[in-house]
Protein backbone atom coordinates (compact mmCIF):
# COMPACT_ATOMS: atom_id res chain seq x y z
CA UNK A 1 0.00 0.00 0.00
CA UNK A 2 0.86 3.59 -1.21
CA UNK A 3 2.32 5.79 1.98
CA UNK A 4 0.03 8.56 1.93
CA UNK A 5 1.78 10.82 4.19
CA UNK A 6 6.05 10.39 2.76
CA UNK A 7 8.40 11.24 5.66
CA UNK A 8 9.03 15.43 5.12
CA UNK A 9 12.81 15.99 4.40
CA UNK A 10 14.45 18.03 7.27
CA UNK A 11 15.04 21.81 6.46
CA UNK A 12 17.13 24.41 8.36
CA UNK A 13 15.07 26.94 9.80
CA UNK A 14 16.46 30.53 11.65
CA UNK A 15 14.24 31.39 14.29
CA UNK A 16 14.18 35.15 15.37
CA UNK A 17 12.62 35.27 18.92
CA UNK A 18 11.69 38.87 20.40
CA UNK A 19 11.62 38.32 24.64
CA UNK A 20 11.23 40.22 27.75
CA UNK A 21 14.23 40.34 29.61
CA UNK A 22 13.98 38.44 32.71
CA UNK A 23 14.87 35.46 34.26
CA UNK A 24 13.86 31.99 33.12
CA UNK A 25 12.86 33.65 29.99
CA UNK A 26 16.14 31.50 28.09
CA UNK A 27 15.22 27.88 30.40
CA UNK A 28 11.64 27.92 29.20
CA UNK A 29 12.48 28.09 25.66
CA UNK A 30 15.10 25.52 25.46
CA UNK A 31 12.78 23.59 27.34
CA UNK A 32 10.31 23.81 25.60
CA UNK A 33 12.63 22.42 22.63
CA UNK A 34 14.38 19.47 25.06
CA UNK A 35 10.84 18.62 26.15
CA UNK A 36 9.93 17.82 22.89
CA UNK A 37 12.98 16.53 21.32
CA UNK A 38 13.74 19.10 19.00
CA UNK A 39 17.61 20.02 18.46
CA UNK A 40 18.90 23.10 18.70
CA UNK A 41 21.93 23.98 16.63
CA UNK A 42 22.81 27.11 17.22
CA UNK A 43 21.40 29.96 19.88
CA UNK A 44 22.32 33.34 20.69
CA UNK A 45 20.99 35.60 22.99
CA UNK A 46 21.34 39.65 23.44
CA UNK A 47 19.43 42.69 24.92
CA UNK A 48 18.20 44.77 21.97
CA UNK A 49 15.98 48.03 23.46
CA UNK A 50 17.78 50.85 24.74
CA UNK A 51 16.61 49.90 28.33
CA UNK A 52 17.62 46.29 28.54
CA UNK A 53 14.07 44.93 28.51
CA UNK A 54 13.76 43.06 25.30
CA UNK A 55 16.04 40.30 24.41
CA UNK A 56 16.54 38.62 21.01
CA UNK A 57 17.38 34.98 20.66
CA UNK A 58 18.27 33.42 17.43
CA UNK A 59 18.11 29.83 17.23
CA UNK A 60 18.88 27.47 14.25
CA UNK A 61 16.86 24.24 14.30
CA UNK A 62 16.08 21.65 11.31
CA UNK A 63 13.06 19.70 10.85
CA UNK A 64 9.96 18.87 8.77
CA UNK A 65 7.97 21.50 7.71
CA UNK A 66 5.06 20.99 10.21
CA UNK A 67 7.59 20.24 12.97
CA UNK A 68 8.62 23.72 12.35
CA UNK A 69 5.16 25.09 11.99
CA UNK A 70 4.73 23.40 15.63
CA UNK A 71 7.57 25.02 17.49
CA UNK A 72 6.58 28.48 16.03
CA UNK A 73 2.81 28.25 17.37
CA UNK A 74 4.36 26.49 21.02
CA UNK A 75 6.78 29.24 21.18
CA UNK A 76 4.43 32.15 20.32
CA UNK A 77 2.10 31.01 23.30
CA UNK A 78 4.64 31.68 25.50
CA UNK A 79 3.83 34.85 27.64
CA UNK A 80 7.53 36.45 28.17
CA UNK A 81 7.36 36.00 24.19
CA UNK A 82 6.34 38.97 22.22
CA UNK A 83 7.34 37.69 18.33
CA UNK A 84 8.54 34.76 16.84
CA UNK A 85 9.42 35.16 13.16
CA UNK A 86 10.69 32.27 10.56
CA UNK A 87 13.20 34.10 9.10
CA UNK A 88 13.63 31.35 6.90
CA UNK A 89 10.36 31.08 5.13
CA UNK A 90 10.21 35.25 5.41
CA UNK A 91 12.62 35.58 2.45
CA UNK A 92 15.87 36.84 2.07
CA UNK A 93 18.17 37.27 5.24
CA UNK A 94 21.32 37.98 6.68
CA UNK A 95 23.10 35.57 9.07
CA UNK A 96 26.48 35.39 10.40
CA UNK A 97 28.61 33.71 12.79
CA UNK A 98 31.59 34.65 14.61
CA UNK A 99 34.44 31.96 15.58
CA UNK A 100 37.78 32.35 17.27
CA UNK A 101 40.16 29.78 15.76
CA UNK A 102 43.48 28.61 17.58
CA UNK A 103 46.27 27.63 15.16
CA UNK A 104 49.55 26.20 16.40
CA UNK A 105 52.63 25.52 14.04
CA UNK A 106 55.92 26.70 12.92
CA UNK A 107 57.83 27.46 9.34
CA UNK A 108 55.99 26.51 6.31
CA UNK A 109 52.39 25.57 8.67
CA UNK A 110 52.48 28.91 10.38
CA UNK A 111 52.99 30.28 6.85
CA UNK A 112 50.14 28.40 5.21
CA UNK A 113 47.77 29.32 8.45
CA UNK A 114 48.41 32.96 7.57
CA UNK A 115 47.91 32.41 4.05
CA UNK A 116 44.39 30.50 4.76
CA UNK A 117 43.42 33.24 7.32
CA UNK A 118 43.98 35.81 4.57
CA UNK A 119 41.90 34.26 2.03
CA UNK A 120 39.15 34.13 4.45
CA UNK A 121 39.57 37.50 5.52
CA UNK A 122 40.27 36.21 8.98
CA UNK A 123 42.07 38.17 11.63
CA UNK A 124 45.01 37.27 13.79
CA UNK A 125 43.54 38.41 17.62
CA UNK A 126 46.65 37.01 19.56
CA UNK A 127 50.15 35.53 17.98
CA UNK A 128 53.03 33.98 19.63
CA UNK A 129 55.87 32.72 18.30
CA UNK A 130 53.92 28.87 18.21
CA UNK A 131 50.17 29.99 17.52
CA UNK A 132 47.63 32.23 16.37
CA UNK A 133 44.10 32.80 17.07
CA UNK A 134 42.61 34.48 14.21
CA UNK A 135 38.93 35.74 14.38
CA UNK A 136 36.46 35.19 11.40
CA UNK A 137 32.97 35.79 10.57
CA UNK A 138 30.51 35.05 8.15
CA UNK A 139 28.24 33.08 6.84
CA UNK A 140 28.34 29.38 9.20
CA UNK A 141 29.43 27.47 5.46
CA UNK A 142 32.29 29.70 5.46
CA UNK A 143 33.02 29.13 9.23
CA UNK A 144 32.90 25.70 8.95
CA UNK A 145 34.88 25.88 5.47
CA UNK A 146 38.13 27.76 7.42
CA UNK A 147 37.77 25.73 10.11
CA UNK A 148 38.57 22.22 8.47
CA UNK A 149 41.14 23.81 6.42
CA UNK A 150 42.98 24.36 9.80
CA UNK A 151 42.30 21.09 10.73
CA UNK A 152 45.39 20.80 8.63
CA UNK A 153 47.68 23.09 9.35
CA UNK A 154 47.51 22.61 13.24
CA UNK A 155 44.23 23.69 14.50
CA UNK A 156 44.10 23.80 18.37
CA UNK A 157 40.91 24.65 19.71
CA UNK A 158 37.56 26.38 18.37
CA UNK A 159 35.06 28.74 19.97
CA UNK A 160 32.04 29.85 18.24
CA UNK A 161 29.48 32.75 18.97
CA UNK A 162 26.66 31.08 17.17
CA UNK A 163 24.39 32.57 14.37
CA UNK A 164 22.66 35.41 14.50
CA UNK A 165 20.34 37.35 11.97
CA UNK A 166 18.00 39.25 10.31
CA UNK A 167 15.46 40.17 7.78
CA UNK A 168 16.47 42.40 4.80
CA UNK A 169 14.88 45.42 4.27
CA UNK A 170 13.67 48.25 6.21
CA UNK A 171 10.96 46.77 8.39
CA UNK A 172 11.71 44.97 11.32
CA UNK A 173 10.79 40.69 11.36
């Protein structure tokens, strides 16, 4: 017998969350996604009014279409929650991501790491005589791109801010 309902491919889906400012606000959210069993890869979180008391949290999850459609409705029910907005299915966006990279190596490695970092338009932050840390940005492709390049040259350690974004245009998502 025919499947009438085929399994829905997983898509990537930036979710821009508008919040009061206040504790908890962050732990019901993510619970609300660990409750559930939906992944979150990516989450940032910042103040974004002039007097402290609306936070925006960007989170990157993947899922089927009505999975998505599901944590938008849960999330918008939330009372400390005052928008939730796909940026995803909204249209055109802007995301970036911001990584500190540590590179160890000497001679023709430290060479090549400065090479790669240039390309990338990375930025040495701190050098030594054994290792840089170069800061890059862009979008997480790229990231992720620079990063396993390094992998070869003598990468150390990795810390990354996490996406965030927004719409295009002049009105606000």
């Amino acid at each position: 017998m025919k499947n009438l309902f085929p399994e829905e491919a997983p898509e990537r889906h930036t979710l821009s969350i508008l919040v009061d400012n206040e504790a908890g606000v962050l732990g019901r959210i993510t619970g609300l996604f660990s409750s559930r069993g939906y992944n979150i890869e990516s989450l940032t979180v910042a103040d974004v009014t002039e007097d402290e008391s609306v936070s925006r949290i960007t989170i990157v999850t993947s899922g089927p279409r009505r999975v998505i459609d599901q944590i938008t409705a849960q999330l918008d029910r939330l009372v400390p929650v005052h928008s939730v907005t796909d940026l995803s299915e909204l249209g055109p966006h802007i995301e970036r991501e911001l990584a500190l990279v540590k590179v160890a190596g000497t001679g023709e490695k430290r060479v090549e790491a400065l090479r790669l970092a240039d390309i990338f338009r990375a930025r040495p932050v701190d050098t030594t005589t054994q290792s840089f840390v170069f800061e890059i940005s862009g979008s997480t492709q790229k990231v992720d791109q620079f990063i396993e390049l390094m992998r070869e040259v003598g990468l150390v350690e990795v810390a990354r801010g996490g996406v965030v974004a927004l719409s295009r245009g002049a009105t606000a998502a």
